[in-house]
PDB file of N, CA and C in Angstrom:
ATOM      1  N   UNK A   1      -5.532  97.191 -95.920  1.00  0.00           N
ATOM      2  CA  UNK A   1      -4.824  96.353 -96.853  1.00  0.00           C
ATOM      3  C   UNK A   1      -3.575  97.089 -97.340  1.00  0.00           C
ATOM      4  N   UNK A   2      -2.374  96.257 -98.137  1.00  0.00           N
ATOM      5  CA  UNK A   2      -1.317  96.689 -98.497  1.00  0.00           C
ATOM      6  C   UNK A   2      -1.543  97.707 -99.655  1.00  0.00           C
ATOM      7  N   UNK A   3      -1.364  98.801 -99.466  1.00  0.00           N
ATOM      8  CA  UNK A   3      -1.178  99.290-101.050  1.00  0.00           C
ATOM      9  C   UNK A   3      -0.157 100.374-101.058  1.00  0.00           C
ATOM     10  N   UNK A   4       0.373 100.199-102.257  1.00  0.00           N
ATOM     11  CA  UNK A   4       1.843 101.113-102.835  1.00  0.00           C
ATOM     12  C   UNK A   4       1.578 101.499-104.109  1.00  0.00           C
ATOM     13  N   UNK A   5       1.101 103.317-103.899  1.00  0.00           N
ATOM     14  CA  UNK A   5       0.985 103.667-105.086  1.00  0.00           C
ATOM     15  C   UNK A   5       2.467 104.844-105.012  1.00  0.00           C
ATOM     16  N   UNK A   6       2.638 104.471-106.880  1.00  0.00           N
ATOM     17  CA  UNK A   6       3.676 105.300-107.697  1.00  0.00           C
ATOM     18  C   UNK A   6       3.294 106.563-107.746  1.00  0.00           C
ATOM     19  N   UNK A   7       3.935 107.914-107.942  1.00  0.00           N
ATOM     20  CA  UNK A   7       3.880 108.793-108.639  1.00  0.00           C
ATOM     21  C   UNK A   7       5.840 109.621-109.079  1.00  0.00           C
ATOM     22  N   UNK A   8       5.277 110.351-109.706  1.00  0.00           N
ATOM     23  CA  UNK A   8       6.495 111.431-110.389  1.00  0.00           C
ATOM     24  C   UNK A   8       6.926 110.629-111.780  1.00  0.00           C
ATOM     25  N   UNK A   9       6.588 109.772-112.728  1.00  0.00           N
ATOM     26  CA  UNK A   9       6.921 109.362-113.589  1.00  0.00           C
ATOM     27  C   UNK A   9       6.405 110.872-114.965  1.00  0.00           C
ATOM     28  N   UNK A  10       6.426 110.503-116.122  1.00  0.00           N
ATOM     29  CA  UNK A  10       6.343 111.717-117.117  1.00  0.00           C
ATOM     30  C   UNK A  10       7.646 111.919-118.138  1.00  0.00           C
ATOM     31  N   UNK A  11       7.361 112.409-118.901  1.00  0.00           N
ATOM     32  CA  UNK A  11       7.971 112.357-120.176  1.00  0.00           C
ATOM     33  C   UNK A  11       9.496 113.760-119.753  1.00  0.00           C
ATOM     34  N   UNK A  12      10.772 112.994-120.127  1.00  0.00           N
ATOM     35  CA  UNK A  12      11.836 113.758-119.942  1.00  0.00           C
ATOM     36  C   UNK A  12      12.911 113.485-121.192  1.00  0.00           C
ATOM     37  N   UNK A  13      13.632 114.751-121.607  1.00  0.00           N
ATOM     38  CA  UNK A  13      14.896 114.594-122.210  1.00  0.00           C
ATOM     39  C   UNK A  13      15.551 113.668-122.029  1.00  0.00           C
ATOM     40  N   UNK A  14      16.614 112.613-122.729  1.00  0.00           N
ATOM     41  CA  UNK A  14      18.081 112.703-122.463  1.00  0.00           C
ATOM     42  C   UNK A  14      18.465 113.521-121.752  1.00  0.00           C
ATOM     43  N   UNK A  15      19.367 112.874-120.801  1.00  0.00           N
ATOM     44  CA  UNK A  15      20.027 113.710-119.739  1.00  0.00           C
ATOM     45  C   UNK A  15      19.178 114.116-118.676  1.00  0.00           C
ATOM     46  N   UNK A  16      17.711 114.383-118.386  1.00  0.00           N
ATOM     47  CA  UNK A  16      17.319 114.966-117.730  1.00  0.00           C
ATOM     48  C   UNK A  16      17.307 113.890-116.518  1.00  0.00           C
ATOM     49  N   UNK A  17      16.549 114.449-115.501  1.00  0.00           N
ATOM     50  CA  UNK A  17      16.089 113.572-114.257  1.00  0.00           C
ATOM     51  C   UNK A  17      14.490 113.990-113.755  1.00  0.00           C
ATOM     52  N   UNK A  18      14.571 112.688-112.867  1.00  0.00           N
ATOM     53  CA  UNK A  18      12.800 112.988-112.540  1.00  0.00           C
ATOM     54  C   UNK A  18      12.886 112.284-111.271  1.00  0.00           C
ATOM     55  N   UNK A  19      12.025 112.294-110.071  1.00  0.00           N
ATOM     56  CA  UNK A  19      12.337 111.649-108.859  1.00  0.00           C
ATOM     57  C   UNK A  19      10.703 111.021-109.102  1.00  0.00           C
ATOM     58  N   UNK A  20      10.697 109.793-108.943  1.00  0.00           N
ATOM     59  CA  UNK A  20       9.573 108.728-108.536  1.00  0.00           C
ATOM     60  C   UNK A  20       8.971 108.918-106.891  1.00  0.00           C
ATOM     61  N   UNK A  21       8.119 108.693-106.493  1.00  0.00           N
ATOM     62  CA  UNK A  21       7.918 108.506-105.069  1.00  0.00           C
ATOM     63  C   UNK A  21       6.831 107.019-104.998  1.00  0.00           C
ATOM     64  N   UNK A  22       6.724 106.368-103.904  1.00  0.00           N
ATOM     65  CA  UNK A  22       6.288 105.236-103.707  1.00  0.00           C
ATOM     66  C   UNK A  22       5.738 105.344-102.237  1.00  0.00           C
ATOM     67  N   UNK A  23       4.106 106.193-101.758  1.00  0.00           N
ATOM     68  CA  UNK A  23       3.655 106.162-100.427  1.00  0.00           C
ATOM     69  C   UNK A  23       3.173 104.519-100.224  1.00  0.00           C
ATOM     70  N   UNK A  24       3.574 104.333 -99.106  1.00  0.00           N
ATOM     71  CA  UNK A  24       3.295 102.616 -98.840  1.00  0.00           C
ATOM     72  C   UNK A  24       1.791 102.948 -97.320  1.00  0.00           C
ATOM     73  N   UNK A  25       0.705 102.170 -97.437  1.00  0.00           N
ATOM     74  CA  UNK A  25      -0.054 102.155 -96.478  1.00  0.00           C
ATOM     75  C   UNK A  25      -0.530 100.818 -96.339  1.00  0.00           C
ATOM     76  N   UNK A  26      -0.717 100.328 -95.030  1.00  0.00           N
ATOM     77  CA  UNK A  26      -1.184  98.956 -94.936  1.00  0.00           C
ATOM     78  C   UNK A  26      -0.064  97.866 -94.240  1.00  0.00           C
ATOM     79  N   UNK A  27       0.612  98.596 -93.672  1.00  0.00           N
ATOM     80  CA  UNK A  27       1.962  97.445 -93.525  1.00  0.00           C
ATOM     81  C   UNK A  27       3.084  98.556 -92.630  1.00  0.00           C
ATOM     82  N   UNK A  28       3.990  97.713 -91.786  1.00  0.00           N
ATOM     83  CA  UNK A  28       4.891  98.366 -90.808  1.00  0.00           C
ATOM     84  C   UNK A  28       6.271  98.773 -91.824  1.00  0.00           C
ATOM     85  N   UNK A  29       5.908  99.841 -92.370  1.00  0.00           N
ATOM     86  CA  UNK A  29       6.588 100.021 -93.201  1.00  0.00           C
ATOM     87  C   UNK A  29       8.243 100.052 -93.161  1.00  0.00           C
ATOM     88  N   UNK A  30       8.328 100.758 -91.637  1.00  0.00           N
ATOM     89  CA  UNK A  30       9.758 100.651 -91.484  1.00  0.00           C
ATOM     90  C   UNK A  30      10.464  99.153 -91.412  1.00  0.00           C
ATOM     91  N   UNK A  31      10.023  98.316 -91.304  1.00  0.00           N
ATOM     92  CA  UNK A  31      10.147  96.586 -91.016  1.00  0.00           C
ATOM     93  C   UNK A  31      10.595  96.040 -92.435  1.00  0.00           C
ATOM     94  N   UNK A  32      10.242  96.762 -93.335  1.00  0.00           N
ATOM     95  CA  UNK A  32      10.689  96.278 -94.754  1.00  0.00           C
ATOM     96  C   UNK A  32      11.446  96.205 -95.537  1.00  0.00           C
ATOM     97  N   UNK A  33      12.665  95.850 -96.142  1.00  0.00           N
ATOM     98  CA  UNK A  33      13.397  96.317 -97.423  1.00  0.00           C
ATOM     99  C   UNK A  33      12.481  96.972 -98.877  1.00  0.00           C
ATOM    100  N   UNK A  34      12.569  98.109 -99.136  1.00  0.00           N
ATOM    101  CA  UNK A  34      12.049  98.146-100.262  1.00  0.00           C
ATOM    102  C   UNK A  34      12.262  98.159-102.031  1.00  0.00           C
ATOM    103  N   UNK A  35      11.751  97.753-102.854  1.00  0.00           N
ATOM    104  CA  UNK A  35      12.796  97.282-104.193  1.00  0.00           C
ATOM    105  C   UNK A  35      11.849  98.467-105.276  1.00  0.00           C
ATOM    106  N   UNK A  36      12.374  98.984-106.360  1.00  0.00           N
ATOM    107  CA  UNK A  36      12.189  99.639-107.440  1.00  0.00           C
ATOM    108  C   UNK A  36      12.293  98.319-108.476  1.00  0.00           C
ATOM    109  N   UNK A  37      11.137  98.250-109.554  1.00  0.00           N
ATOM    110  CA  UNK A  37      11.825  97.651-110.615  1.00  0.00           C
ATOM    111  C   UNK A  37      10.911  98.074-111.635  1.00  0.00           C
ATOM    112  N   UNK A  38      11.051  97.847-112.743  1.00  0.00           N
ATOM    113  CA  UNK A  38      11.258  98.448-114.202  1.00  0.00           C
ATOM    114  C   UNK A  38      10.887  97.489-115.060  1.00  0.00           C
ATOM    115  N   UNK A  39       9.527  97.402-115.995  1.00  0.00           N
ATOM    116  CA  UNK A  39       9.298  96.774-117.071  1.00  0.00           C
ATOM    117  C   UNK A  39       9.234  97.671-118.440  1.00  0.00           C
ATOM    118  N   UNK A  40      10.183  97.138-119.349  1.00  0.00           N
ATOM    119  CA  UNK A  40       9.987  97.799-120.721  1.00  0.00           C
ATOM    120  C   UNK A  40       8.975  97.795-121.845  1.00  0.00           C
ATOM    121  N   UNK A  41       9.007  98.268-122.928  1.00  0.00           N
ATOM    122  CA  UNK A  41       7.823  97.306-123.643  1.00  0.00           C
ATOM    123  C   UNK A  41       8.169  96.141-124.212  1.00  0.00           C
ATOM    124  N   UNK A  42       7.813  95.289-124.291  1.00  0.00           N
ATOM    125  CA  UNK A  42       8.048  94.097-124.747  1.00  0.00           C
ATOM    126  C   UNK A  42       9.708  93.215-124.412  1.00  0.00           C
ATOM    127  N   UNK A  43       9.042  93.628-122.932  1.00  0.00           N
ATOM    128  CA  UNK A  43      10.351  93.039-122.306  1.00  0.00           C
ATOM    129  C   UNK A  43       9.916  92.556-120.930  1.00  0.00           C
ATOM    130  N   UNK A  44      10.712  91.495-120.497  1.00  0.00           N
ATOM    131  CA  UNK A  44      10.536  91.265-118.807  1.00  0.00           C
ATOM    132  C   UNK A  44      10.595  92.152-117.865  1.00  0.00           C
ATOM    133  N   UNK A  45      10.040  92.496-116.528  1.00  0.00           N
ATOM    134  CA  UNK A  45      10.200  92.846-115.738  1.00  0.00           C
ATOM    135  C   UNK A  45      11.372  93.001-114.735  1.00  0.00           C
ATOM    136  N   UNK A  46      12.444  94.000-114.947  1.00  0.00           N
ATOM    137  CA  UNK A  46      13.682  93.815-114.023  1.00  0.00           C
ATOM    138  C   UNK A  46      14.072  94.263-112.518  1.00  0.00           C
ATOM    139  N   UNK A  47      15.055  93.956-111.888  1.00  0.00           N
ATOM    140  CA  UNK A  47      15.232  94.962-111.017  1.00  0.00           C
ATOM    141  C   UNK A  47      16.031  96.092-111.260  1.00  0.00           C
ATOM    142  N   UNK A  48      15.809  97.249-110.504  1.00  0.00           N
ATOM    143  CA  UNK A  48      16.178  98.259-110.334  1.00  0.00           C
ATOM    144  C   UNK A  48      16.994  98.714-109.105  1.00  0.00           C
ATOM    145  N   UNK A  49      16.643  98.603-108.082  1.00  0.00           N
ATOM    146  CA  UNK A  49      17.223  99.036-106.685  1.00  0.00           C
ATOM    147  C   UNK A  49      16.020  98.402-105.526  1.00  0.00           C
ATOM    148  N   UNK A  50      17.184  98.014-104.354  1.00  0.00           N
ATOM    149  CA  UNK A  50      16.245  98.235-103.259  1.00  0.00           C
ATOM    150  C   UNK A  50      17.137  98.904-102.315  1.00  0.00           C
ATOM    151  N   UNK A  51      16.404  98.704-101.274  1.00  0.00           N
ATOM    152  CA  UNK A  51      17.020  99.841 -99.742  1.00  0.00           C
ATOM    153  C   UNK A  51      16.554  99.142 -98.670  1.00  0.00           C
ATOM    154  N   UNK A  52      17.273  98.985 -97.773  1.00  0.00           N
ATOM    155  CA  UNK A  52      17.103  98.263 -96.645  1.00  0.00           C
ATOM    156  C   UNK A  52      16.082  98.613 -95.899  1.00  0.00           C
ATOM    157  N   UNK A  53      15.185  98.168 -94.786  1.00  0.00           N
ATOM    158  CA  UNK A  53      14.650  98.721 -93.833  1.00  0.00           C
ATOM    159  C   UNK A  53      14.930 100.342 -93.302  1.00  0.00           C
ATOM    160  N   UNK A  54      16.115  99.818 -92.475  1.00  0.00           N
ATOM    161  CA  UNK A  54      16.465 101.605 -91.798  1.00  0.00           C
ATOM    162  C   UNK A  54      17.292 102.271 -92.866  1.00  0.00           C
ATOM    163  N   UNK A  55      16.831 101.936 -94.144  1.00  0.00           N
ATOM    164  CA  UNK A  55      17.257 102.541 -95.268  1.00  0.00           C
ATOM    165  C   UNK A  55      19.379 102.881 -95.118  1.00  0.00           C
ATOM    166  N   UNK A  56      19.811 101.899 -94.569  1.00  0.00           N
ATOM    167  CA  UNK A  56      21.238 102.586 -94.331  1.00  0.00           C
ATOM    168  C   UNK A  56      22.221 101.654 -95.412  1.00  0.00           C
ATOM    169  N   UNK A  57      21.552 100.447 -96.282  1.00  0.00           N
ATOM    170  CA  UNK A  57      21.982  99.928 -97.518  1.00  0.00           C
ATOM    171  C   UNK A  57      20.908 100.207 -98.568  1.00  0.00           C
ATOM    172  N   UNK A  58      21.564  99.472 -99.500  1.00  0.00           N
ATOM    173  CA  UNK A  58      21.126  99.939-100.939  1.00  0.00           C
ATOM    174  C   UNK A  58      22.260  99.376-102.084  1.00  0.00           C
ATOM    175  N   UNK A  59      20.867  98.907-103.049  1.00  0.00           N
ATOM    176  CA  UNK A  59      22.065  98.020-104.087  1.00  0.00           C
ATOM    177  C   UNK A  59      21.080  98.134-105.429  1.00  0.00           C
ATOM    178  N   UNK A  60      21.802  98.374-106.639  1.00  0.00           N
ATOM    179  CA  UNK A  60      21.421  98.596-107.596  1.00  0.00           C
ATOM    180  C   UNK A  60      21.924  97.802-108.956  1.00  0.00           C
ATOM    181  N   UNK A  61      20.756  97.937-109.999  1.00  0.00           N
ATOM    182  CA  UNK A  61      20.922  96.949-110.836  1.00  0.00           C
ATOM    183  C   UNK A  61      22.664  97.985-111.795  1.00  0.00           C
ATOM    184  N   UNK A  62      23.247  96.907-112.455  1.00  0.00           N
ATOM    185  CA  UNK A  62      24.578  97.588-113.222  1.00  0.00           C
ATOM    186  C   UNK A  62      24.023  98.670-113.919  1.00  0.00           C
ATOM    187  N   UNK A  63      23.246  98.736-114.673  1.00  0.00           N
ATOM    188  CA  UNK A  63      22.416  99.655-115.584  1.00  0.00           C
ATOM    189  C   UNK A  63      22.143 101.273-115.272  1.00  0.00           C
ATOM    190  N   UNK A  64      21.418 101.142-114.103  1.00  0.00           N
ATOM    191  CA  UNK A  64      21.538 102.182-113.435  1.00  0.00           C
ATOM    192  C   UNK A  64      22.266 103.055-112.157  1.00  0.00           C
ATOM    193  N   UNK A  65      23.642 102.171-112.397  1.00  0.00           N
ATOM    194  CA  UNK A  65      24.555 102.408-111.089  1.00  0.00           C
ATOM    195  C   UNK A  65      25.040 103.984-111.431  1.00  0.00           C
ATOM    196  N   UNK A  66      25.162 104.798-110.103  1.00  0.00           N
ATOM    197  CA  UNK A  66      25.763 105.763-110.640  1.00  0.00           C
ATOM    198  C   UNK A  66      24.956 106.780-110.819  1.00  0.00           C
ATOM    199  N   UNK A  67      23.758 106.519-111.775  1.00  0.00           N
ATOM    200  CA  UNK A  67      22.956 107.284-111.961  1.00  0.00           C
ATOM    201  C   UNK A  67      21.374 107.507-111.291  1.00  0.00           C
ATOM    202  N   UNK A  68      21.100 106.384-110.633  1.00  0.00           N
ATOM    203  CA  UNK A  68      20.242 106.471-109.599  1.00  0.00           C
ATOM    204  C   UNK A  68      20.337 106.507-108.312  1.00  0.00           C
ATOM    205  N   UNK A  69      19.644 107.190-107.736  1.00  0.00           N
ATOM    206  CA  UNK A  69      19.653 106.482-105.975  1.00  0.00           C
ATOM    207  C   UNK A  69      18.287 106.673-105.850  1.00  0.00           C
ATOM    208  N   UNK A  70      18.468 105.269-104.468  1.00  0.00           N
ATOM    209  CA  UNK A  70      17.004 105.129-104.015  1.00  0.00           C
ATOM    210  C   UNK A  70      17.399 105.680-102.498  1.00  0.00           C
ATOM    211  N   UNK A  71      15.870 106.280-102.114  1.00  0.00           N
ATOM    212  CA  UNK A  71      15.911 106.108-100.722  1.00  0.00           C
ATOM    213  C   UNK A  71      14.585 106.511-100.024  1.00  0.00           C
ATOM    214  N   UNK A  72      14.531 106.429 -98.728  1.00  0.00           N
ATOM    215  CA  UNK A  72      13.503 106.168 -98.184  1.00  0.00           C
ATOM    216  C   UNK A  72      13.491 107.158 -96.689  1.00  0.00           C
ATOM    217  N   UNK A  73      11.837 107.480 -96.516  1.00  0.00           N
ATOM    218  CA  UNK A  73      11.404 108.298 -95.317  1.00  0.00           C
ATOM    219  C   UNK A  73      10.346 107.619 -94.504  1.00  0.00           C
ATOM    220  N   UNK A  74      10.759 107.096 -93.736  1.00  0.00           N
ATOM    221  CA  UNK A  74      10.146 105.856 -92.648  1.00  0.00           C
ATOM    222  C   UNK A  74       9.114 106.781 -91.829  1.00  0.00           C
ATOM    223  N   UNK A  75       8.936 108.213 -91.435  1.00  0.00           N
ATOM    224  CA  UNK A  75       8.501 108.642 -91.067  1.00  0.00           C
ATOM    225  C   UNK A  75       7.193 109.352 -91.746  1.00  0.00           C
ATOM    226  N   UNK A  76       7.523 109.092 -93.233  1.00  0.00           N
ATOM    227  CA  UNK A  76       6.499 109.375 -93.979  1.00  0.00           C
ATOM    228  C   UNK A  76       6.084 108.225 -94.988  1.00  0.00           C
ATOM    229  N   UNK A  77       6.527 106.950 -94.395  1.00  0.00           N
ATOM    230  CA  UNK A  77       6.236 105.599 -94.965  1.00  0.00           C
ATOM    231  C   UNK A  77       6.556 105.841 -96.679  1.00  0.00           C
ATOM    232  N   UNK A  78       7.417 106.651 -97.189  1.00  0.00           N
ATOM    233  CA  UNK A  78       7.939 106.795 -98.878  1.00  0.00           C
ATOM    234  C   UNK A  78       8.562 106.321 -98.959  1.00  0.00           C
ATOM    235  N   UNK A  79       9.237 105.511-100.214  1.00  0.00           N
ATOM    236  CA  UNK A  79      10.246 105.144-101.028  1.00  0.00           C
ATOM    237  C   UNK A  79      10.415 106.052-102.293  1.00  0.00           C
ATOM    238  N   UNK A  80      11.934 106.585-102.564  1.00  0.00           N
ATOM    239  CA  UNK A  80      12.267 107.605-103.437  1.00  0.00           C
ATOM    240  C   UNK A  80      13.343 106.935-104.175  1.00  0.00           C
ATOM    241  N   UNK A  81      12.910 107.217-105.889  1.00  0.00           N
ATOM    242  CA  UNK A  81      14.025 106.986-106.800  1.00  0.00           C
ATOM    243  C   UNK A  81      14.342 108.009-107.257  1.00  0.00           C
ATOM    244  N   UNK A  82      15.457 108.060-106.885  1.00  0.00           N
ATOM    245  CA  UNK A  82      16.072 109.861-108.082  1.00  0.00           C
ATOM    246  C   UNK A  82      16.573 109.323-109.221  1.00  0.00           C
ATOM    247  N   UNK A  83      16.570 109.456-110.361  1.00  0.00           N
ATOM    248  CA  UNK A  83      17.043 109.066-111.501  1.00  0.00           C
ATOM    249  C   UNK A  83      17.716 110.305-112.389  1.00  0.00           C
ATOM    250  N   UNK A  84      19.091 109.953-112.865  1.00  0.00           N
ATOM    251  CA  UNK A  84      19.494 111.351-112.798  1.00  0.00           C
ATOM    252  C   UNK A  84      20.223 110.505-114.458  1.00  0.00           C
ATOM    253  N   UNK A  85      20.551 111.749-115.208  1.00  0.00           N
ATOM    254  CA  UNK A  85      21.253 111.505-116.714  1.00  0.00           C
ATOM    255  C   UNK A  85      20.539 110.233-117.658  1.00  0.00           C
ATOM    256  N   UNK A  86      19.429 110.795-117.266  1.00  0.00           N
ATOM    257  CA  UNK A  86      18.124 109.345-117.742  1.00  0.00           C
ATOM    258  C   UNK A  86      18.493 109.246-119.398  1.00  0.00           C
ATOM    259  N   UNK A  87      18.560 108.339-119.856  1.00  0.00           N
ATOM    260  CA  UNK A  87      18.530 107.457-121.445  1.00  0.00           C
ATOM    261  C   UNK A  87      17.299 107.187-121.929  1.00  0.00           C
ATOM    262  N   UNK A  88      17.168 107.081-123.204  1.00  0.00           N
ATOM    263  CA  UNK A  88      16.077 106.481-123.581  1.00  0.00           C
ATOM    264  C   UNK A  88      15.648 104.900-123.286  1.00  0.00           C
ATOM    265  N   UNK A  89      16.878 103.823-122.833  1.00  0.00           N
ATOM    266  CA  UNK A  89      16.400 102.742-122.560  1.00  0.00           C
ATOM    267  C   UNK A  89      16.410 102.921-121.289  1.00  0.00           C
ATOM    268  N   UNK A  90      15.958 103.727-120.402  1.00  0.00           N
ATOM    269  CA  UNK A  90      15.516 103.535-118.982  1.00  0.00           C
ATOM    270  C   UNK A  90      13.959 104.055-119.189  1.00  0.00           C
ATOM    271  N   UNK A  91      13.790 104.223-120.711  1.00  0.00           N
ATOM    272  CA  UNK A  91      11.986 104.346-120.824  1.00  0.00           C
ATOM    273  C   UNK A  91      11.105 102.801-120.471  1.00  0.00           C
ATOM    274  N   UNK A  92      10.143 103.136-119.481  1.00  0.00           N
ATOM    275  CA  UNK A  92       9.640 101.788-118.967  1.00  0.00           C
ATOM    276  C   UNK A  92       8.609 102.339-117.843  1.00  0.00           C
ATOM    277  N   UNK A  93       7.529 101.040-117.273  1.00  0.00           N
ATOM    278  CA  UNK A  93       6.864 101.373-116.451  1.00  0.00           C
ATOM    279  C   UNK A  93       7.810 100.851-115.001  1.00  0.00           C
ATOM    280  N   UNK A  94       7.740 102.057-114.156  1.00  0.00           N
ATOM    281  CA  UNK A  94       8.599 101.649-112.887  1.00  0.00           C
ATOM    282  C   UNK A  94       7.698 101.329-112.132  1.00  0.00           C
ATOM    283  N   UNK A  95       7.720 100.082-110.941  1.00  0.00           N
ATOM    284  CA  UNK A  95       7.100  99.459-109.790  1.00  0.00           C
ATOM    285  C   UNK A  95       7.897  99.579-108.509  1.00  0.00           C
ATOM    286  N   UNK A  96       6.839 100.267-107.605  1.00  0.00           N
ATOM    287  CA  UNK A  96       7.667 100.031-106.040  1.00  0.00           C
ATOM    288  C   UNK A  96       6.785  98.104-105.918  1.00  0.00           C
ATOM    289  N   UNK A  97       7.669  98.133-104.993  1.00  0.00           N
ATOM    290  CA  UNK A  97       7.413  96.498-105.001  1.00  0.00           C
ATOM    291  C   UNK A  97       7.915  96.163-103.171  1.00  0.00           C
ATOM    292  N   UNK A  98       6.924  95.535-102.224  1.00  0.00           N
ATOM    293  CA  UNK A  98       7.503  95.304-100.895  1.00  0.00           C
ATOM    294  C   UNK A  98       6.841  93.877-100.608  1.00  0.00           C
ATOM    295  N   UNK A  99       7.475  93.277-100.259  1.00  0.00           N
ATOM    296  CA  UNK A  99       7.903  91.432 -99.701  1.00  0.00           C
ATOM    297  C   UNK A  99       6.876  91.122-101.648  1.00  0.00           C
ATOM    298  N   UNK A 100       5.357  90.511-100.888  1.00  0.00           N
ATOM    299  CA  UNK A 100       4.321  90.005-102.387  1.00  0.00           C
ATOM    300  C   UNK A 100       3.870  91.202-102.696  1.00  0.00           C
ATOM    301  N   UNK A 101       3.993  92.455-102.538  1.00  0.00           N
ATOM    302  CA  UNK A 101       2.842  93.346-102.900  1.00  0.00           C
ATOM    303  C   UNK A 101       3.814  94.458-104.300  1.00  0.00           C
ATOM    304  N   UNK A 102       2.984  94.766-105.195  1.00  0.00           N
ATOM    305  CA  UNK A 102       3.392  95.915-105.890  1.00  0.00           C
ATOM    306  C   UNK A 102       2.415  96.471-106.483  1.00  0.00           C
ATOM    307  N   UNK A 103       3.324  97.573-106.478  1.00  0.00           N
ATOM    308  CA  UNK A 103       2.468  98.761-106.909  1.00  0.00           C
ATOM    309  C   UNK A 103       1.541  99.008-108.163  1.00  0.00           C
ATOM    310  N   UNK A 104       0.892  99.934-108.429  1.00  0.00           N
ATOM    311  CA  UNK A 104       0.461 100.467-110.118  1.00  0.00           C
ATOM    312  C   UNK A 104       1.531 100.255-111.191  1.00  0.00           C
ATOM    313  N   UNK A 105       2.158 100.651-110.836  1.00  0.00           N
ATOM    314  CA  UNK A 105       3.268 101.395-111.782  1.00  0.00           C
ATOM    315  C   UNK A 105       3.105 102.820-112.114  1.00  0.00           C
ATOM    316  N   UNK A 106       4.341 103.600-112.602  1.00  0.00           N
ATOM    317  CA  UNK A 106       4.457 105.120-113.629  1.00  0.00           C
ATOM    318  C   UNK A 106       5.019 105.058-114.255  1.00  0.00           C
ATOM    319  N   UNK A 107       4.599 105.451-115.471  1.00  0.00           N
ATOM    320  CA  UNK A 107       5.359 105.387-116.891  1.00  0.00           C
ATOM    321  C   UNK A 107       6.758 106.616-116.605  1.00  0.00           C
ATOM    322  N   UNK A 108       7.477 106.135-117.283  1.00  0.00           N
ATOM    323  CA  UNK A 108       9.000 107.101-117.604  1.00  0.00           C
ATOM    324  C   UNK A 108       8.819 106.634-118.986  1.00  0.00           C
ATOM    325  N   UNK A 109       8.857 108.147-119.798  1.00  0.00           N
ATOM    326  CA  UNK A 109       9.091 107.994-121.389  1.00  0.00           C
ATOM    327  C   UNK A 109      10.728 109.266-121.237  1.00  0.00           C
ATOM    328  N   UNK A 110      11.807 108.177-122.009  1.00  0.00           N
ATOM    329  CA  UNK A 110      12.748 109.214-122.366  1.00  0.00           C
ATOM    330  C   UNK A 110      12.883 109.509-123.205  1.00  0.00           C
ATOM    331  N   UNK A 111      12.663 111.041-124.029  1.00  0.00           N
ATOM    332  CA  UNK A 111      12.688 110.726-125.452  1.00  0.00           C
ATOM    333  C   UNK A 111      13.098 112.245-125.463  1.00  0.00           C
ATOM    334  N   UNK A 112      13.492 112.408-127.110  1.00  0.00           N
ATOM    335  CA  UNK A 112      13.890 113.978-127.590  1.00  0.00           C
ATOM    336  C   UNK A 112      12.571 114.074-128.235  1.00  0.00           C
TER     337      UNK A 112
END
């Protein structure tokens, strides 16, 4: 069966960075576009980024332009968010997410 579990989420500074990873099993992974997205507390569920199949595009929400990149290792079926000069409103649970399926989630707390 499909499953996409999160890890690397955890509590960081302002300013700091943290890289997410997203192992995907159950599915031809390279065949996929894959998407990052981001629920706050008491807020909707947004997007974040995805990445093409042979990972050679990539498009991101305004919010985090600049300061994230996503990307991906087809050979090790991962999806990677680097998140870099992180804010406190990028505190939220992040989801890898592929075609219907998503993940657990990992918390990102940004805080001083």
């Amino acid at each position: 069966q499909v499953q996409l579990v999160e890890s690397g989420g955890g509590l960081v500074q302002p300013g700091g960075s943290l890289r997410l990873s997203c192992a995907a099993s159950g599915f031809t992974f390279s065949n996929y576009r894959m998407n990052w997205y981001r629920q706050a507390p008491g807020k909707e569920r947004e997007f974040v980024a995805y990445i093409s199949s042979s990972g050679d595009s990539a498009n991101y929400a305004d919010s985090v332009k600049g300061r994230f990149t996503i990307s991906r290792d087809n050979a090790k079926n991962t999806v990677y968010l680097q998140m870099n000069s992180l804010k406190p409103e990028d505190t939220a649970v992040y989801y890898c997410h592929a075609f219907s399926y998503w993940g657990q989630g990992t918390q990102v707390t940004v805080s001083s």
